[in-house]
N, C-alpha and C. Protein backbone atom coordinates (compact mmCIF):
# COMPACT_ATOMS: atom_id res chain seq x y z
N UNK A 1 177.91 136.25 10.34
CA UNK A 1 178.92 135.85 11.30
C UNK A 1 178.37 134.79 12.25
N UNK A 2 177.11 135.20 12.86
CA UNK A 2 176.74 134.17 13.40
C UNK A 2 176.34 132.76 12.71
N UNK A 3 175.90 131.98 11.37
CA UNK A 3 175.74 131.09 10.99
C UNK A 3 176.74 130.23 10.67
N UNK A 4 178.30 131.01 10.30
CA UNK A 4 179.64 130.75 10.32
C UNK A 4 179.86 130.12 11.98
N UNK A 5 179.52 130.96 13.05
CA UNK A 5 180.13 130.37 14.43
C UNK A 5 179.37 129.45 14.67
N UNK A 6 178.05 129.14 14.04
CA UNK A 6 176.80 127.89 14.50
C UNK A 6 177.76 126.26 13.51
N UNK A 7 177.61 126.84 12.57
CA UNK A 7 178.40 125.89 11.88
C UNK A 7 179.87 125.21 12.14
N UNK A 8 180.87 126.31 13.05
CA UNK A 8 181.81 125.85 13.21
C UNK A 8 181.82 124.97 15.07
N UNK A 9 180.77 125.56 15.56
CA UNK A 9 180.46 124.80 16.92
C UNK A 9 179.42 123.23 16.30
N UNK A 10 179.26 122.87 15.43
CA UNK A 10 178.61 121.74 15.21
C UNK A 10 179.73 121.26 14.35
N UNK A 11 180.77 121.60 13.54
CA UNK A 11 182.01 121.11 13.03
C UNK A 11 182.32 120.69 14.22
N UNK A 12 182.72 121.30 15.23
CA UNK A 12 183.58 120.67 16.52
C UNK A 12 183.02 120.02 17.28
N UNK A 13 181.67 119.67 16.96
CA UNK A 13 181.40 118.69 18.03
C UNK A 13 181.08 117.51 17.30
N UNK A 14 181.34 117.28 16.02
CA UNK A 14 180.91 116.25 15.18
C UNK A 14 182.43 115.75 15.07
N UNK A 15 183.77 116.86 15.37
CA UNK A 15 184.69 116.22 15.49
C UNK A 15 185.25 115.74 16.56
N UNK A 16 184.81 116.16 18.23
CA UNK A 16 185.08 115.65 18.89
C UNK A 16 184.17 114.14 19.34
N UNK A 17 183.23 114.26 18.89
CA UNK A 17 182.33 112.80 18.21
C UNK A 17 183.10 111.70 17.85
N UNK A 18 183.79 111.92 17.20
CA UNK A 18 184.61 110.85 16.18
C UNK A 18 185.59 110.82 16.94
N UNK A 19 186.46 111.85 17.33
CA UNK A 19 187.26 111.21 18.21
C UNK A 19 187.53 110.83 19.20
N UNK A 20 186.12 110.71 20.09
CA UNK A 20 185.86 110.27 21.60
C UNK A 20 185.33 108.49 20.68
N UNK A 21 185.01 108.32 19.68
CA UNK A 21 184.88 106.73 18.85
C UNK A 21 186.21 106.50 18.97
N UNK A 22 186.64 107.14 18.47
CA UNK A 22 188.58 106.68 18.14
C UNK A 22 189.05 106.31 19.37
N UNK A 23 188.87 107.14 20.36
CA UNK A 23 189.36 107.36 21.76
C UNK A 23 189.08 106.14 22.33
N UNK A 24 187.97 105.61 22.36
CA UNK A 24 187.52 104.38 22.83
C UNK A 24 187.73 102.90 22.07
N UNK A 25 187.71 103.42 20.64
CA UNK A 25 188.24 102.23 19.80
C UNK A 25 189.82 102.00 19.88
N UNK A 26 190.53 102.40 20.43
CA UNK A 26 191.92 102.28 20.69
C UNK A 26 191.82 101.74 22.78
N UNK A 27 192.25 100.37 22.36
CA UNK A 27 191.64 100.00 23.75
C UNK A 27 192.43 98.71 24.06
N UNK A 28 193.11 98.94 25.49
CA UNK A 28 193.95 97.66 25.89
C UNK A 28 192.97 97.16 26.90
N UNK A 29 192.95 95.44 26.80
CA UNK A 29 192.25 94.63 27.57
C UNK A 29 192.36 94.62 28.74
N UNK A 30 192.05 94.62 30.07
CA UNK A 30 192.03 93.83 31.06
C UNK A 30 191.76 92.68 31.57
N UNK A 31 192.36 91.80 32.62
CA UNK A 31 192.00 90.11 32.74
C UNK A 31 190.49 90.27 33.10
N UNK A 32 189.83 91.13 33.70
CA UNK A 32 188.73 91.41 34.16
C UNK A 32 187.31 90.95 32.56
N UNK A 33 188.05 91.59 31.94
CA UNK A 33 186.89 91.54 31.03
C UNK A 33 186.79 93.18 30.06
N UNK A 34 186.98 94.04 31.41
CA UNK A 34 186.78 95.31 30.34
C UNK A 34 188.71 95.77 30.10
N UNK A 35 188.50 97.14 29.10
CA UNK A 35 189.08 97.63 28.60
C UNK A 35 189.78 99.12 29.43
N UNK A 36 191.34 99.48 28.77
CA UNK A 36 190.99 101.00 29.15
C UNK A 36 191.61 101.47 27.55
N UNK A 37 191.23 102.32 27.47
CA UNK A 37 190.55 103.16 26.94
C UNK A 37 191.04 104.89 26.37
N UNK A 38 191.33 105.51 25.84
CA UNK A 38 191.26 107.12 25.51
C UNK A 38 189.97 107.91 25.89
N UNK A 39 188.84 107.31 25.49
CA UNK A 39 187.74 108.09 25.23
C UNK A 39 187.30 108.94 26.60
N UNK A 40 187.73 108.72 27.58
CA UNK A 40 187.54 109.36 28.82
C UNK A 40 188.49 110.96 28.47
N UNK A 41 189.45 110.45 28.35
CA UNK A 41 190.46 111.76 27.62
C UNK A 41 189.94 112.82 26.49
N UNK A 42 188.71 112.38 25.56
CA UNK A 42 188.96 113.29 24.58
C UNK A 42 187.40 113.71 25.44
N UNK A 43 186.67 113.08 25.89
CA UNK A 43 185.27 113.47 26.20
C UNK A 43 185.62 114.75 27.63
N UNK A 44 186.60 114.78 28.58
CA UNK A 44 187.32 115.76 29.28
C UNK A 44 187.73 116.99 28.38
N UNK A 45 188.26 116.90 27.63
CA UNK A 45 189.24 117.69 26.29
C UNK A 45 187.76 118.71 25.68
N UNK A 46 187.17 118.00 25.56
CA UNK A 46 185.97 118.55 24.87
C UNK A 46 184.78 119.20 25.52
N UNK A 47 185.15 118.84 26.91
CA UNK A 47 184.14 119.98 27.62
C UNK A 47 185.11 121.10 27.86
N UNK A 48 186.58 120.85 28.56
CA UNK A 48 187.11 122.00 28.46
C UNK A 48 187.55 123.19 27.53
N UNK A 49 187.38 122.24 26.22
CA UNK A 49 187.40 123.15 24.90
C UNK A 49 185.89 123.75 24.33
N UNK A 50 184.94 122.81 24.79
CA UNK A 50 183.75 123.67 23.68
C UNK A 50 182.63 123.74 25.23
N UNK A 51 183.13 123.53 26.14
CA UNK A 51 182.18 123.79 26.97
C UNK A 51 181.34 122.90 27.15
N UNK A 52 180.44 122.74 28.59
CA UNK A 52 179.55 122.09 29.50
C UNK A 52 178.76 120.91 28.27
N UNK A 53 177.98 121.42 27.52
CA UNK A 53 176.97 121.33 26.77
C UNK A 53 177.50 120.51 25.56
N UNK A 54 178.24 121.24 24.39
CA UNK A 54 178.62 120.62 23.40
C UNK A 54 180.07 119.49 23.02
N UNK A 55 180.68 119.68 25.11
CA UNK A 55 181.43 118.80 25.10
C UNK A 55 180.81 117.47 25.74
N UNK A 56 179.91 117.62 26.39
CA UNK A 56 179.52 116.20 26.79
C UNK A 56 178.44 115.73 26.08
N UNK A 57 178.14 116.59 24.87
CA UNK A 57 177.44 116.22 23.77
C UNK A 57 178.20 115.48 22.99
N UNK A 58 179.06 115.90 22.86
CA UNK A 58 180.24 115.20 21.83
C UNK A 58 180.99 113.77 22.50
N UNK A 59 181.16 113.62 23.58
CA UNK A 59 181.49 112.67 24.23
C UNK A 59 180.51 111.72 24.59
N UNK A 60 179.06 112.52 24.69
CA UNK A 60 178.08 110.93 24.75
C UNK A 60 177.86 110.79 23.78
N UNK A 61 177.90 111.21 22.58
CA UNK A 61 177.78 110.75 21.43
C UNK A 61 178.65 109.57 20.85
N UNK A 62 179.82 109.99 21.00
CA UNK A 62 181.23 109.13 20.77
C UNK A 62 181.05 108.25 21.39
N UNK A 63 180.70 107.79 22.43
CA UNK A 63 180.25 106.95 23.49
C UNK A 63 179.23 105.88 22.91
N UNK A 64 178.27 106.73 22.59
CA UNK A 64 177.15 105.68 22.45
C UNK A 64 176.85 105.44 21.07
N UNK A 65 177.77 105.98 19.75
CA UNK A 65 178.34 105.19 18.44
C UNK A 65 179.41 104.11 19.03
N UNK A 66 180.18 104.17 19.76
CA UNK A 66 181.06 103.31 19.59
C UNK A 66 179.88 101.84 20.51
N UNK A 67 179.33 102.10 21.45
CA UNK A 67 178.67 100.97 22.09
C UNK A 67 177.90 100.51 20.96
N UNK A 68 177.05 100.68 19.77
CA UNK A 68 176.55 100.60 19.05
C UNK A 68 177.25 99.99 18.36
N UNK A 69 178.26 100.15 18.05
CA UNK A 69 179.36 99.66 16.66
C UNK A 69 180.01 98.48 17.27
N UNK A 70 180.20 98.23 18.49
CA UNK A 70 181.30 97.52 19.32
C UNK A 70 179.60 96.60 20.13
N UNK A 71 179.00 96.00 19.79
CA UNK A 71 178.12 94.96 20.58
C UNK A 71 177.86 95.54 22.53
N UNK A 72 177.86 96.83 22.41
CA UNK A 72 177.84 97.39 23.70
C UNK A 72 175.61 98.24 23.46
N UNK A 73 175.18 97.93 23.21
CA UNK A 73 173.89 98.50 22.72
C UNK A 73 173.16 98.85 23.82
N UNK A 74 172.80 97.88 24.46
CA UNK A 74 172.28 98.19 25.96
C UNK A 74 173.12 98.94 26.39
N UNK A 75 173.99 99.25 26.64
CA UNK A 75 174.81 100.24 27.56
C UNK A 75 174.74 101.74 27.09
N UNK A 76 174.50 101.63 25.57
CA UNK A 76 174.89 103.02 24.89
C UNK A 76 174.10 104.28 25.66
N UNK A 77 172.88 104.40 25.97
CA UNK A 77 172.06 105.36 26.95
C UNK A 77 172.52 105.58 28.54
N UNK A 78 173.25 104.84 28.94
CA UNK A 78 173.96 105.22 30.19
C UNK A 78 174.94 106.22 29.91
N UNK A 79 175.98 105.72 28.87
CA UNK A 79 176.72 106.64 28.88
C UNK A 79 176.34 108.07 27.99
N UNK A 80 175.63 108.25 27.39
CA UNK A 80 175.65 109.35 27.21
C UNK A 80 174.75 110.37 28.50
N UNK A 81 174.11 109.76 29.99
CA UNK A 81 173.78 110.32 30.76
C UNK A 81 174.98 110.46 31.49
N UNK A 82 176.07 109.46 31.43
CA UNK A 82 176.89 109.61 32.44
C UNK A 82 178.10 110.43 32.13
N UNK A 83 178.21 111.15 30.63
CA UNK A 83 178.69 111.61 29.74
C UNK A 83 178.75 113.45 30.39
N UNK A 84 177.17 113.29 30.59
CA UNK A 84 176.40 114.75 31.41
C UNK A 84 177.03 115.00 32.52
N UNK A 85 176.99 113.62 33.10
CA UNK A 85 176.99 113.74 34.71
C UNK A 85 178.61 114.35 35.13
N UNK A 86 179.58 113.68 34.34
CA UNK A 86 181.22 113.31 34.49
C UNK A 86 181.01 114.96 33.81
N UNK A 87 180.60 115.33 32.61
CA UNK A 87 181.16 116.61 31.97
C UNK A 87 180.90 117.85 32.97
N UNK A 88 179.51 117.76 33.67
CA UNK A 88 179.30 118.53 35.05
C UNK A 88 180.20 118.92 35.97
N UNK A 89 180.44 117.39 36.55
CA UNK A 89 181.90 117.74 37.37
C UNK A 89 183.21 118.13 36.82
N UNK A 90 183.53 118.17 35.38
CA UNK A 90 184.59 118.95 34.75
C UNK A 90 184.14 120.13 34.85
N UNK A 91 183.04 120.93 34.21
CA UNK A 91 183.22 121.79 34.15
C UNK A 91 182.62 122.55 35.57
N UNK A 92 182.22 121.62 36.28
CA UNK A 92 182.39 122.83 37.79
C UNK A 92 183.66 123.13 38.02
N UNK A 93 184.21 121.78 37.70
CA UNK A 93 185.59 122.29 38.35
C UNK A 93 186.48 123.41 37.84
N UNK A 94 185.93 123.64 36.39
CA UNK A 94 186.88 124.86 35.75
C UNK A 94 186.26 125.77 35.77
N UNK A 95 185.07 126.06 36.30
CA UNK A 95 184.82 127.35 37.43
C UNK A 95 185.13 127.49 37.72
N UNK A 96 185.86 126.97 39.14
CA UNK A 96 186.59 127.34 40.14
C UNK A 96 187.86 128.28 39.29
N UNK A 97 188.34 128.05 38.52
CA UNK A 97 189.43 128.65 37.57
C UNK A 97 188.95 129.65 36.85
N UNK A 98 187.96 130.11 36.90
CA UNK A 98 187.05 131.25 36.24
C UNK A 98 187.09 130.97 34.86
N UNK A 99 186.97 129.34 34.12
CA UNK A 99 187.12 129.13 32.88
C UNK A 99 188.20 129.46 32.32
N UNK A 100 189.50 129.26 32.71
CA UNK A 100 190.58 129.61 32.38
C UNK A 100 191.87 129.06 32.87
N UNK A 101 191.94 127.95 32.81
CA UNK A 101 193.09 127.28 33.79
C UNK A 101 194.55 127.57 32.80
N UNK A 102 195.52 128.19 33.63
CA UNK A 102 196.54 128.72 33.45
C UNK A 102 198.09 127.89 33.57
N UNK A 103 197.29 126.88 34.28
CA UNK A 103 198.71 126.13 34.69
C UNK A 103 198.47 124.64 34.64
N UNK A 104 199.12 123.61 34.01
CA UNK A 104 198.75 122.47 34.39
C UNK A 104 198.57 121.89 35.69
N UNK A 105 199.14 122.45 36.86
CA UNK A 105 198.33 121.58 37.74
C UNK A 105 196.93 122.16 38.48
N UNK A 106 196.37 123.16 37.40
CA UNK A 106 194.93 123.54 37.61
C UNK A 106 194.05 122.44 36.70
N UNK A 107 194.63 122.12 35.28
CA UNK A 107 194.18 121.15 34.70
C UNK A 107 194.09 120.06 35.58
N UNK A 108 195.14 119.56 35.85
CA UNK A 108 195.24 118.34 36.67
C UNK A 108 194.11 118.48 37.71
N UNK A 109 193.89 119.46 38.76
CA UNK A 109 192.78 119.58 39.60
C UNK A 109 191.73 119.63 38.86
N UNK A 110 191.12 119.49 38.07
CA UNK A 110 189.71 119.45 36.89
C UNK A 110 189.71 118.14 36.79
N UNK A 111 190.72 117.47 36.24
CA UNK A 111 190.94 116.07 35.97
C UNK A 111 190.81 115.19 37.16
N UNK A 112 191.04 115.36 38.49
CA UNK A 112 191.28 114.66 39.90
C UNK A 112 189.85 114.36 39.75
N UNK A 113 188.78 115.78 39.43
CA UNK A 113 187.36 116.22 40.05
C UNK A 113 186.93 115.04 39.10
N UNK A 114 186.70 115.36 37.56
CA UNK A 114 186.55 114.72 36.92
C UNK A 114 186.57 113.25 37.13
N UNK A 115 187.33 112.47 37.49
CA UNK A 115 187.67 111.09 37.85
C UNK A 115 187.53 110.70 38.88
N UNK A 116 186.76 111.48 39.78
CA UNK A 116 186.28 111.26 40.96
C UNK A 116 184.90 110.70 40.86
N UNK A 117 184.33 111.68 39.60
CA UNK A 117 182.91 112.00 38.87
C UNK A 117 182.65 110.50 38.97
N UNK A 118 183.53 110.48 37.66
CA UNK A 118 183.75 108.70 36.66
C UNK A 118 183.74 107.41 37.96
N UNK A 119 184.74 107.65 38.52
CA UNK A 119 184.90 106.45 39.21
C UNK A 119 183.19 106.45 40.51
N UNK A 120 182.43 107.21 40.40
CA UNK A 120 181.51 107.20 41.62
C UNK A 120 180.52 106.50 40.67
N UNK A 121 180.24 107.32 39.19
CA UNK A 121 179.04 106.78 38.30
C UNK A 121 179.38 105.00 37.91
N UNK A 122 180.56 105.05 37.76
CA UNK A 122 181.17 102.97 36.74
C UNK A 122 180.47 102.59 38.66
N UNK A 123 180.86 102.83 39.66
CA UNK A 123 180.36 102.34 40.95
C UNK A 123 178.79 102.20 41.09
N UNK A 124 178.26 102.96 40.83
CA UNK A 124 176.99 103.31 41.09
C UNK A 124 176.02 102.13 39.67
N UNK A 125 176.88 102.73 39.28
CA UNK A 125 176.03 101.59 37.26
C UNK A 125 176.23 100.22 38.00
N UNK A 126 177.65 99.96 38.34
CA UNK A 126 178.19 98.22 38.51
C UNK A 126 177.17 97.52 39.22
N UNK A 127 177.14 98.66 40.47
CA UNK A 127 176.36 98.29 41.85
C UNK A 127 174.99 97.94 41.62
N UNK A 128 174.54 98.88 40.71
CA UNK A 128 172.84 98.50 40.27
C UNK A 128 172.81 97.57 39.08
N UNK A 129 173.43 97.37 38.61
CA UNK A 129 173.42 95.80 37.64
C UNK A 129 173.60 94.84 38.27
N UNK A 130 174.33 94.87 39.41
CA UNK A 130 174.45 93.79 40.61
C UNK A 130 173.33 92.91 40.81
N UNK A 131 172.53 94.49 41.27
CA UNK A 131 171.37 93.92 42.19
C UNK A 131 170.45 94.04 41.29
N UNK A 132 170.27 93.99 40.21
CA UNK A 132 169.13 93.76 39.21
C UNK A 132 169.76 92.64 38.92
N UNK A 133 170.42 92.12 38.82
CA UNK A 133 170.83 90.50 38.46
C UNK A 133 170.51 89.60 39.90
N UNK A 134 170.19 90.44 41.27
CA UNK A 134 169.82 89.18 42.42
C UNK A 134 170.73 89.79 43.42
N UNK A 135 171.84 89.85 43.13
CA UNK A 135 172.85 90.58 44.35
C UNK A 135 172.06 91.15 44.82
N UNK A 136 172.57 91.01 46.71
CA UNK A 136 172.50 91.49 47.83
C UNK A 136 172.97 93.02 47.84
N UNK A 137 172.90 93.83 48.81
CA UNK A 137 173.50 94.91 48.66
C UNK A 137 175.26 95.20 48.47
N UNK A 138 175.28 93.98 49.82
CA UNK A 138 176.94 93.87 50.63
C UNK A 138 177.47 93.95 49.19
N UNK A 139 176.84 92.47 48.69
CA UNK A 139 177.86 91.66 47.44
C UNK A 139 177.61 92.54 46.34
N UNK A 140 176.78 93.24 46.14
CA UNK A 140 177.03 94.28 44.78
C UNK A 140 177.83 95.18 44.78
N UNK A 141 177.82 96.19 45.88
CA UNK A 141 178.87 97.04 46.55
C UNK A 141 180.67 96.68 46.33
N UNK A 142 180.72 94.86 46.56
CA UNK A 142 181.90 94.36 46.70
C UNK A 142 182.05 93.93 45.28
N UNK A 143 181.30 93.57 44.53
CA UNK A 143 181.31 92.75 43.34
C UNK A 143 181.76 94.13 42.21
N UNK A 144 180.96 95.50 42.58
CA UNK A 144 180.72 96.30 41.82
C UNK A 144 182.82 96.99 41.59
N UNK A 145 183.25 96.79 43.52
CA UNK A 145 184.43 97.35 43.48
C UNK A 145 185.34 96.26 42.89
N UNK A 146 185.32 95.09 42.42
CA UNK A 146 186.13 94.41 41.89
C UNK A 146 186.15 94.86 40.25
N UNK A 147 185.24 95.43 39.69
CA UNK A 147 185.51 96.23 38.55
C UNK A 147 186.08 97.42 38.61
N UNK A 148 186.40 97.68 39.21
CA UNK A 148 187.06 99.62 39.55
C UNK A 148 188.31 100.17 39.22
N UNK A 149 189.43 98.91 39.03
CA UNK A 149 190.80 99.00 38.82
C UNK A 149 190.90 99.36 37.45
N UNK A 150 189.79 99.20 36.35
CA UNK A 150 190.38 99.29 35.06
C UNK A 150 189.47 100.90 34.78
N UNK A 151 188.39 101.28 35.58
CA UNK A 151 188.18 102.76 35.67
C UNK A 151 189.51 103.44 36.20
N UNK A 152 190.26 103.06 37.38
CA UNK A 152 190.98 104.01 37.92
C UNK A 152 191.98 103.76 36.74
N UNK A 153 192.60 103.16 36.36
CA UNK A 153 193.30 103.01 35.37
C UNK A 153 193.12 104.12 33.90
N UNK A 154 191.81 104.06 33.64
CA UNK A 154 191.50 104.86 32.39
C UNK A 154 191.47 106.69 32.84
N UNK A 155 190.94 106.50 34.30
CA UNK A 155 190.75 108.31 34.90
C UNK A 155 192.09 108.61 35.19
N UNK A 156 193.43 107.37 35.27
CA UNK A 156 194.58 108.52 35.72
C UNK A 156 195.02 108.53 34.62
N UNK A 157 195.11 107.88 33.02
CA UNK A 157 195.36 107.68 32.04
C UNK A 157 194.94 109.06 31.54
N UNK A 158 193.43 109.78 31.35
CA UNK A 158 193.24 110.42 31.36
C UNK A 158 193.59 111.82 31.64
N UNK A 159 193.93 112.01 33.12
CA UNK A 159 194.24 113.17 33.91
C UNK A 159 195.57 113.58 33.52
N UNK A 160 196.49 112.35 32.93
CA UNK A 160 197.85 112.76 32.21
C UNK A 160 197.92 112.89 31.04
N UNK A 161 196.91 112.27 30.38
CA UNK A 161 196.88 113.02 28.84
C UNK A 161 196.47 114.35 28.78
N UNK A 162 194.86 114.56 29.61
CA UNK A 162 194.80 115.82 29.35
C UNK A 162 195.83 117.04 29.94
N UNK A 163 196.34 116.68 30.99
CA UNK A 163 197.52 117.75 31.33
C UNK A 163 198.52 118.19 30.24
N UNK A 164 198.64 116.92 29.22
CA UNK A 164 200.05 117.33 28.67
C UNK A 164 199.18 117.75 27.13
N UNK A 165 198.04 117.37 27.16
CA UNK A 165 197.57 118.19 25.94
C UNK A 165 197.43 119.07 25.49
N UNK A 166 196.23 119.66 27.07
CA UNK A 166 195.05 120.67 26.99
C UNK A 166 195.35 122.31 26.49
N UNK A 167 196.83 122.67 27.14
CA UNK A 167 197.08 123.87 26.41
C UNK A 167 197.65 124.21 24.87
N UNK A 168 198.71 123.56 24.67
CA UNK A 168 198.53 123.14 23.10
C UNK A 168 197.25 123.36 22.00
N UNK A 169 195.97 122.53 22.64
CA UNK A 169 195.19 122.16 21.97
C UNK A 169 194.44 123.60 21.71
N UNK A 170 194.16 123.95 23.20
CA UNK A 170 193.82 125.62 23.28
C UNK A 170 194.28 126.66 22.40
N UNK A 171 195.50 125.98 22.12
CA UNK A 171 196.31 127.29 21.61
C UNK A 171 195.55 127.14 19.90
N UNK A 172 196.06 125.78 19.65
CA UNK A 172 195.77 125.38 18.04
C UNK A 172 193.99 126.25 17.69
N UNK A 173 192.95 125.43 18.99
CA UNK A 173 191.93 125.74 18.45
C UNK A 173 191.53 127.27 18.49
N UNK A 174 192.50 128.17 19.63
CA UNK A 174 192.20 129.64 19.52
C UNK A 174 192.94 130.13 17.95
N UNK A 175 193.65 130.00 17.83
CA UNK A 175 194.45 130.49 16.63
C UNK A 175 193.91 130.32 15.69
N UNK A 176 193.13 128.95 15.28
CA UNK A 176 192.30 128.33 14.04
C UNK A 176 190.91 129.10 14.29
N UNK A 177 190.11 129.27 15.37
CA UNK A 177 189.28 130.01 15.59
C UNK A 177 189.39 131.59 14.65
N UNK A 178 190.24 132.15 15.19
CA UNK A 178 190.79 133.75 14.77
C UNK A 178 191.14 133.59 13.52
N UNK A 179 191.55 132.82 12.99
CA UNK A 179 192.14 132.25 11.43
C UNK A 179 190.69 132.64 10.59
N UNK A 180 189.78 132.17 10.99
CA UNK A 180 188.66 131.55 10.47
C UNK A 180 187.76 133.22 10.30
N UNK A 181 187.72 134.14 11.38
CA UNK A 181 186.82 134.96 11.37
C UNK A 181 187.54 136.46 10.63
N UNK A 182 188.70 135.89 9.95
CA UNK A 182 189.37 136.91 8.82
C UNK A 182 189.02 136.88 7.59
């Protein structure tokens, strides 16, 4: 029984892998330069479904195949730290819910936390590429917030997908779970 549940927790994180790639390979431009994005959505989805560990495993993974595949290479090792960092603040936040959020606008409060996470780390990355390129503090700080509109864009994008997903998905993967151990 147990090599069956080892196997089916590395099935699900090899599939939420692929589809935090998908998630991100499905991507509308901004005039800015960057993109938004899904992959914030399924890498959320996947800590609240497989937990702390094998969801932000699965999401920095997805992350840092797609930077790899997509001319993003240097970047690919940030995000799978920042993958940690963002899945942290999800799943503190569904502590607070005793791992069990009942209502979508408990989801939605996971998701607020969550994108609070996101939008502090894209700040914090922008800001220090700034000033490793020469920027001042002021102007990295300011330079860093002129990229921020297409994060807030992807975290509220996010916070409404996963609301209208997350129990559904629960339901499918509890049922397929129980399916499985008959």
């Amino acid at each position: 029984m147990r090599k069956k549940s080892s196997i089916q927790a590395l099935v699900l994180v090899a599939l939420f892998t692929a589809l935090t790639v998908i998630g991100t390979t499905i991507k509308i431009p901004l005039p800015t330069g960057a993109f938004v994005h899904l992959g914030n959505a399924v890498l959320l989805l996947a800590v609240l479904l497989l937990g702390y560990l094998k969801g932000s495993l699965a999401g920095g993974l997805g992350f840092f195949i797609f930077d790899l595949l997509n001319g993003y290479a240097t970047e690919a090792p940030y995000f799978i730290l920042e993958s940690f960092i963002v899945g942290a603040a999800a799943y503190g936040a569904l502590l607070i819910f005793k791992k069990k959020p009942t209502a979508i606008w408990q989801v939605v409060v996971i998701g607020v936390v969550t994108a609070i996470a996101k939008l502090l780390m894209t700040q914090i990355k922008n800001m220090v590429m700034l000033l490793i390129a020469g920027a001042d503090f002021q102007s990295a700080f300011a330079g860093a917030l002129t990229k921020l509109p297409a994060t807030l864009i992807n975290v509220t994008l996010t916070v409404i997908i996963v609301a209208l997903v997350y129990f559904p998905l629960k339901k499918a993967l509890v049922t397929t779970m129980k399916r499985s151990f008959v």
